[in-house]
Protein backbone atom coordinates (compact mmCIF):
# COMPACT_ATOMS: atom_id res chain seq x y z
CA UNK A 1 0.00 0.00 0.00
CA UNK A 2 2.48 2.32 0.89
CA UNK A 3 4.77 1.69 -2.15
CA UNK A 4 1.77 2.24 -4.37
CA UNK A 5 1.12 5.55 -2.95
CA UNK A 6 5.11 6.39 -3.70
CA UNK A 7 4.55 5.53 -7.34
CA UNK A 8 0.84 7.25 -7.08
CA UNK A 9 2.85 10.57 -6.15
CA UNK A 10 5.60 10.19 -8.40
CA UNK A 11 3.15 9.67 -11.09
CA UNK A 12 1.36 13.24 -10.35
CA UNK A 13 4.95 14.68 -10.32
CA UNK A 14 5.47 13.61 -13.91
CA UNK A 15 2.18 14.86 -14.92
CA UNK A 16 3.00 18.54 -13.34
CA UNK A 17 6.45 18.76 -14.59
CA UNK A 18 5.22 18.07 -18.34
CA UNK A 19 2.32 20.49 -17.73
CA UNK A 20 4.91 23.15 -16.65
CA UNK A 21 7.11 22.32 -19.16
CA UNK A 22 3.90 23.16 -21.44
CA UNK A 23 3.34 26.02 -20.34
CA UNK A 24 6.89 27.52 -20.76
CA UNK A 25 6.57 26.23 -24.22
CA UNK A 26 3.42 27.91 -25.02
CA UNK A 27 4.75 31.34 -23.58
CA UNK A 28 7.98 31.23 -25.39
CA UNK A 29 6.07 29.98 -28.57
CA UNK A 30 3.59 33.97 -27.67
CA UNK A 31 6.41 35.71 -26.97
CA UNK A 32 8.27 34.92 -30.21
CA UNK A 33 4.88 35.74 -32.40
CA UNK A 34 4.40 38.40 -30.40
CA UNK A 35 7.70 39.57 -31.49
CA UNK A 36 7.55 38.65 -34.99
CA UNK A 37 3.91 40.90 -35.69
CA UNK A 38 5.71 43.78 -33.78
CA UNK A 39 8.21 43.43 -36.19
CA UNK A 40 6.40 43.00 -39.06
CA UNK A 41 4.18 45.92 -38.26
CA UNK A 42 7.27 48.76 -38.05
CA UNK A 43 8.44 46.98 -40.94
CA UNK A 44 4.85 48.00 -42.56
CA UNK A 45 5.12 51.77 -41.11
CA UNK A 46 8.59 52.28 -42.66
CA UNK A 47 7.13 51.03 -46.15
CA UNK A 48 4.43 53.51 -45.68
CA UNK A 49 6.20 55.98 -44.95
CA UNK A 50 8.82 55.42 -47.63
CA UNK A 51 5.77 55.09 -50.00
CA UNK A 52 3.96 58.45 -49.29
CA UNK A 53 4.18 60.84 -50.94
CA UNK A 54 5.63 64.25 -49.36
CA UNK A 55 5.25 68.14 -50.23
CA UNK A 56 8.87 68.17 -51.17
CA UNK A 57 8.49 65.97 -54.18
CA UNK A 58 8.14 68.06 -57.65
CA UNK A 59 6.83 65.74 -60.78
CA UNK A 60 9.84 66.13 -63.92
CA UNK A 61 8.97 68.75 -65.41
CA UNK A 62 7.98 67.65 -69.43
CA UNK A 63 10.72 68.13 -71.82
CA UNK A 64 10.38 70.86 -74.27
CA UNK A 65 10.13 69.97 -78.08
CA UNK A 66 13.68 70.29 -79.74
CA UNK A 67 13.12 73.23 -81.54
CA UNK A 68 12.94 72.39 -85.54
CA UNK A 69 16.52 73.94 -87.04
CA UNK A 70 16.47 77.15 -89.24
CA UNK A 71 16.51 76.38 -93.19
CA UNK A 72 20.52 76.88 -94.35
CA UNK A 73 21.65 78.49 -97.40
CA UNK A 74 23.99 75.63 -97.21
CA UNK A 75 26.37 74.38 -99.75
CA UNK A 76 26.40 75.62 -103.50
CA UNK A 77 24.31 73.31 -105.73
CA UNK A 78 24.65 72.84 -109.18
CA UNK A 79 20.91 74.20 -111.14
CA UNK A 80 20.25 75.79 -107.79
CA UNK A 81 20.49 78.98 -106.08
CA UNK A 82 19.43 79.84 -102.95
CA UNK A 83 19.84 82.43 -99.73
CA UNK A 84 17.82 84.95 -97.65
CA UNK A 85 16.30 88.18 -97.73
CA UNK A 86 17.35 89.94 -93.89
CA UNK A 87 17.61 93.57 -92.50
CA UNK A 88 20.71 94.59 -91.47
CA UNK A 89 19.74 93.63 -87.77
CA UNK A 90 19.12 90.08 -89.29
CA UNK A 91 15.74 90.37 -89.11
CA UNK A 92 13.91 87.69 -92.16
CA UNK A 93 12.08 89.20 -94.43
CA UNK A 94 8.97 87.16 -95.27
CA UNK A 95 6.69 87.00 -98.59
CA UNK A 96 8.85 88.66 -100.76
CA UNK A 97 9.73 87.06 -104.44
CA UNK A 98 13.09 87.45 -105.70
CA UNK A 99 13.69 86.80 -108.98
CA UNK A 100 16.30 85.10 -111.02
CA UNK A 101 16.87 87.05 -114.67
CA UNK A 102 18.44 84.78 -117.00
CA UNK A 103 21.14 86.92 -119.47
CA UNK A 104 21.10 85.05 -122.39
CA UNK A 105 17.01 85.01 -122.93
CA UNK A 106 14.97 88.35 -122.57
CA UNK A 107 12.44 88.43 -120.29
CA UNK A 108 12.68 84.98 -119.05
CA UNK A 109 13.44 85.30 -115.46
CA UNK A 110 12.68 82.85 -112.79
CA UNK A 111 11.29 83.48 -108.71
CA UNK A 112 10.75 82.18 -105.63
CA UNK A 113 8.90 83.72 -102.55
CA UNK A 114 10.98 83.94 -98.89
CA UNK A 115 9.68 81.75 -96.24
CA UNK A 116 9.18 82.58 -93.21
CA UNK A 117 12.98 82.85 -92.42
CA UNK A 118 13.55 84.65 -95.09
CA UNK A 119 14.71 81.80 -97.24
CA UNK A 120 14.05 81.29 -100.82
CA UNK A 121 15.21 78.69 -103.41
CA UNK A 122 15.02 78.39 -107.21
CA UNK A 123 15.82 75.18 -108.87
CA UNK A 124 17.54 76.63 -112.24
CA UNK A 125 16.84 74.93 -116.06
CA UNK A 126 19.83 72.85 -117.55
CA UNK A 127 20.40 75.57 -120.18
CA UNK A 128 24.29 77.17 -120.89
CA UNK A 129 23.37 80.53 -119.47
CA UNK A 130 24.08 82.81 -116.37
CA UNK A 131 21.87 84.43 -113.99
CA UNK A 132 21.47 88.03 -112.25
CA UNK A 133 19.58 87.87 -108.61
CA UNK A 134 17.32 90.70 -107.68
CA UNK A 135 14.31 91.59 -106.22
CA UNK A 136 11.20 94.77 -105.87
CA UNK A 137 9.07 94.88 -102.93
CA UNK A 138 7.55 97.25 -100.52
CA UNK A 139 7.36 97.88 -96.93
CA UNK A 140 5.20 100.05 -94.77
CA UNK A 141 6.46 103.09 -92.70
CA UNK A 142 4.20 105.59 -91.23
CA UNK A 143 0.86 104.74 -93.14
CA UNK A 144 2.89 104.58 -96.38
CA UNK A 145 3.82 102.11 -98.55
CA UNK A 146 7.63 102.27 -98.82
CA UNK A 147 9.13 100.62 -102.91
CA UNK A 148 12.41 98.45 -102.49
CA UNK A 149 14.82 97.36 -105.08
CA UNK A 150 17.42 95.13 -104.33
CA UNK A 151 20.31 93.39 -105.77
CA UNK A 152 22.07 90.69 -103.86
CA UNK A 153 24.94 91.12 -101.83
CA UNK A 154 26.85 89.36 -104.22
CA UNK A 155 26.05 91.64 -107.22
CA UNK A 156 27.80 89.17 -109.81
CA UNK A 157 26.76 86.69 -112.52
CA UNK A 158 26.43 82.98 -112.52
CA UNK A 159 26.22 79.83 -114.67
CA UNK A 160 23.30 77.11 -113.99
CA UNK A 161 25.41 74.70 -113.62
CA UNK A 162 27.97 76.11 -111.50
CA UNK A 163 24.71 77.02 -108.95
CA UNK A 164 25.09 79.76 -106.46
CA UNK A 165 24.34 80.93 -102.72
CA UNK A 166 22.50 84.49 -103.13
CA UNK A 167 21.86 86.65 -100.00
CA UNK A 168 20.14 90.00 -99.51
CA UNK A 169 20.65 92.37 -96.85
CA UNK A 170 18.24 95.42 -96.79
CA UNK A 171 20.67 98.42 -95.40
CA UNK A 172 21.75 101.79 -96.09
CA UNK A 173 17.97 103.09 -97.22
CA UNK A 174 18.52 106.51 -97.12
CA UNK A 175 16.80 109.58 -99.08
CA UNK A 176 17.48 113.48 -100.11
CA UNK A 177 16.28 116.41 -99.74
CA UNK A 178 16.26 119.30 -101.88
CA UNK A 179 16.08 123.03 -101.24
CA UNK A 180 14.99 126.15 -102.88
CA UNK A 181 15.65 129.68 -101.45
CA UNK A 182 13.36 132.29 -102.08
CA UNK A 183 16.17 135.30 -103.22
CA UNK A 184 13.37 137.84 -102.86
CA UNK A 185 13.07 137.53 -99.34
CA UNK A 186 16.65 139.07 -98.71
CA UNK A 187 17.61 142.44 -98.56
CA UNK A 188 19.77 144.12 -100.67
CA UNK A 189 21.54 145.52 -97.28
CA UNK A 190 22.19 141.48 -96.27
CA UNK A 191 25.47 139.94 -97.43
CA UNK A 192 24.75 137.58 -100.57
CA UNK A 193 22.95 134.70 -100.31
CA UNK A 194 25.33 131.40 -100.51
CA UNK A 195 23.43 127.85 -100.42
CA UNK A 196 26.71 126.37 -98.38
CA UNK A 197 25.94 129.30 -95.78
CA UNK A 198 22.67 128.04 -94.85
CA UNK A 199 22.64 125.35 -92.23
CA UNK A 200 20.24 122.43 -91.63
CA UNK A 201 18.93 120.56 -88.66
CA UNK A 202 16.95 116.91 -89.19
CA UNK A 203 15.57 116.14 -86.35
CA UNK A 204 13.76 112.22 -86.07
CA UNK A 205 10.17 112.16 -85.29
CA UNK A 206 9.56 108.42 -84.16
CA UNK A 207 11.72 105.41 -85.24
CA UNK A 208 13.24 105.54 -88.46
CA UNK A 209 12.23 103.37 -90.87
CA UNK A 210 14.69 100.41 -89.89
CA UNK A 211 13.03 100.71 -86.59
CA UNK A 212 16.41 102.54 -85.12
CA UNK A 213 15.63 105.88 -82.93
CA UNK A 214 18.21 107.83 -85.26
CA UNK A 215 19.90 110.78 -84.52
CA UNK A 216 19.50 114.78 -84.92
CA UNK A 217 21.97 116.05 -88.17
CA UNK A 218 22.69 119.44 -88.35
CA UNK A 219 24.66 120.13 -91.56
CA UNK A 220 25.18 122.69 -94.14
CA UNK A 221 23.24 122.35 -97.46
CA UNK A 222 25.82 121.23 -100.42
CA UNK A 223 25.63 120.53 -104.45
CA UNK A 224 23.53 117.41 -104.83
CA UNK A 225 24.53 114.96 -107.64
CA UNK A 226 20.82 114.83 -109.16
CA UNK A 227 21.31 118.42 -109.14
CA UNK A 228 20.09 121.34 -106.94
CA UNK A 229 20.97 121.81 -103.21
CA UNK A 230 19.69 120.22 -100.24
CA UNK A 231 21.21 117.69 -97.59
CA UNK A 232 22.01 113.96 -99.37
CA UNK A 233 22.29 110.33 -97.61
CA UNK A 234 19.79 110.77 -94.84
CA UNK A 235 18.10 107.65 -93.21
CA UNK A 236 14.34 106.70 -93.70
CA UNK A 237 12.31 107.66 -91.85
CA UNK A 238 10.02 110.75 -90.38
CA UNK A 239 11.83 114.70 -89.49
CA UNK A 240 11.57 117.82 -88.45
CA UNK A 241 13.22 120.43 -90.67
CA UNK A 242 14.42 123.64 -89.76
CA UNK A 243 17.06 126.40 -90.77
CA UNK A 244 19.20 129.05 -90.44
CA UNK A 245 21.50 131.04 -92.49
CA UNK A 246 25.04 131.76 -91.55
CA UNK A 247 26.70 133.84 -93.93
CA UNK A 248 30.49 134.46 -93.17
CA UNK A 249 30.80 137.72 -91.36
CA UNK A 250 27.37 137.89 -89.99
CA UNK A 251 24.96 136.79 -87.04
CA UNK A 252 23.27 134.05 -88.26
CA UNK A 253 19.62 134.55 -89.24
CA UNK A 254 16.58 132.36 -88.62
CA UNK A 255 14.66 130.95 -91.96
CA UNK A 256 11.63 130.31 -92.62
CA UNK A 257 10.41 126.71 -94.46
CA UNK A 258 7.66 124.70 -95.93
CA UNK A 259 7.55 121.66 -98.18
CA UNK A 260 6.88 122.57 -101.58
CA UNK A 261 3.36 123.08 -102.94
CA UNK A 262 2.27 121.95 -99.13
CA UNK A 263 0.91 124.33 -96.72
CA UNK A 264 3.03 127.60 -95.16
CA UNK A 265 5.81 128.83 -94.26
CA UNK A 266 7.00 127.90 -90.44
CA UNK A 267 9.82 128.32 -88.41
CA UNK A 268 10.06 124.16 -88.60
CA UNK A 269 7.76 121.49 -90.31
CA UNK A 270 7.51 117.53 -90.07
CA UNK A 271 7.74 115.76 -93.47
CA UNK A 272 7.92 112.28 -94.95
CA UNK A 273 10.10 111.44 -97.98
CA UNK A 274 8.57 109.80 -101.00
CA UNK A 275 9.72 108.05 -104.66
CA UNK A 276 9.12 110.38 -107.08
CA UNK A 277 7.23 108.77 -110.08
CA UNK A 278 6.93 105.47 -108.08
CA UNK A 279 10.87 104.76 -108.46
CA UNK A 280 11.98 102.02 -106.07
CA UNK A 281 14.65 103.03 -103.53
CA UNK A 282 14.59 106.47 -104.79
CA UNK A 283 13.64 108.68 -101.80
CA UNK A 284 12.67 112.52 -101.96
CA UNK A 285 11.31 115.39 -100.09
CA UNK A 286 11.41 119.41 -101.61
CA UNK A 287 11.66 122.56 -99.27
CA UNK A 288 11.29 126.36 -99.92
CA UNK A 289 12.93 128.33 -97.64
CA UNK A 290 13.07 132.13 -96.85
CA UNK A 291 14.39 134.92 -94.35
CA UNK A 292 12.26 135.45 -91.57
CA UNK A 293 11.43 139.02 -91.98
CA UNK A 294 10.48 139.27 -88.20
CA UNK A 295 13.30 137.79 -86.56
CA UNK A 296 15.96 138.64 -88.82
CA UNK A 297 17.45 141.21 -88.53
């Protein structure tokens, strides 16, 4: 009896060893989930975070189109010429057609009509000739239709087969102007009247006709070529006139002017130039000056 109750007790010592063994198993086996979530679970925050997007973050900006390149003159071809039509500030010159006269055949010419960089090209007949480049156009200044003639910078001859590169520049426009005393207005008592003596002053009203602000001229009146007196090589555009006459020996003297067969005589006028008879590139404007009787002497 009393050894079964040894084994009897032994036996329940077993049973609650295993059962705490158990349990330590089964608490290790929480802890290490336990573990394993939290871990899983920062690992999940850091993603998120990682993933989000913040303030700081620009999209790329698109990339611009490559802009398309500029037409150029090039190479020479043979049966070809080619170029552009510019101002002198290298501004293109759109719409206009220059023309390519052949020299051997009259009035057989050939043209093409600048893009909107100014470029033009002319594919040229197989023929044993030569060609001359040139071109008539207008432009508008000041409500007015301005006439252009051009040659090309390159004012020389060519063969068709040779082919050439042709450029034109639009520069250097300048006009005249022409003036007429009126001897009766001067007294016998005044020294004689001498054109050189009489002095000028050209003063711009707006941009000039290249778009430039220009610049006041003050010059003496000299022999023109076309004949006459007046002040020669002046830039387009829009000026005030006025005068006065400074004969050698003498104060000077204020004159009076107007532009011829327009309106009265004034101590200064505005005026535009114009192309007599339509002429391209042929720019005028006529005065008629006299003493002012008032102021001088």
């Amino acid at each position: 009896m009393i050894n079964f109750r040894k084994q009897l007790m032994g036996l329940s010592l077993l049973v609650a060893s295993c059962l705490a063994f158990t349990g330590i198993v089964d608490a290790f086996g929480e802890t290490q989930a336990g573990m394993q979530m939290k871990k899983f679970s920062q690992l999940d925050t850091v993603a998120a975070v990682v993933s989000a997007p913040t303030s700081a973050t620009k999209p790329k900006p698109t990339p611009a189109p490559a802009p398309k390149p500029l037409p150029s003159a090039g190479k020479v071809e043979p049966y070809v010429v080619k170029g552009f039509l510019r101002t002198a500030q290298g501004k293109p010159i759109p719409g206009v057609t220059i023309n390519a006269d052949n020299q051997l055949f009259y009035d057989s010419n050939l043209g093409a009509v600048t893009d909107k960089n100014g470029f033009y090209r002319i594919q040229l007949p197989h023929l044993p000739t030569t060609w001359i480049m040139s071109t008539s156009f207008s432009l508008p200044y000041n409500g007015k239709e301005q006439k252009l003639y051009l040659r090309s910078d390159v004012d020389q001859p060519f063969a068709s087969s040779s082919g050439a590169i042709r450029n034109f520049t639009l520069k250097g426009v300048v006009g005249h102007i022409e003036i007429n005393p009126d001897f009766w207005s001067f007294d016998d008592s005044l020294p004689q009247f001498e054109m050189n003596d009489l002095e000028v002053t050209l003063t711009p009203v707006g941009p000039l006709f290249d778009g430039s602000t220009g610049k006041t001229i003050t010059t003496r009146a000299m022999a023109l070529q076309t004949g006459g007196h007046g002040v020669d090589k002046i830039p387009l555009g829009r000026y005030k006139i006025s005068a006065i006459w400074k004969p050698e020996g003498h104060a000077p003297m204020p004159m009076l002017i107007k532009v011829t067969g327009n309106g009265k005589f004034a101590q200064s006028v505005e005026f535009d130039f114009y192309t007599p008879l339509g002429a391209p590139s042929i720019f005028v404007s006529q005065f008629e000056t006299k003493l002012d009787s008032q102021n001088g002497q």
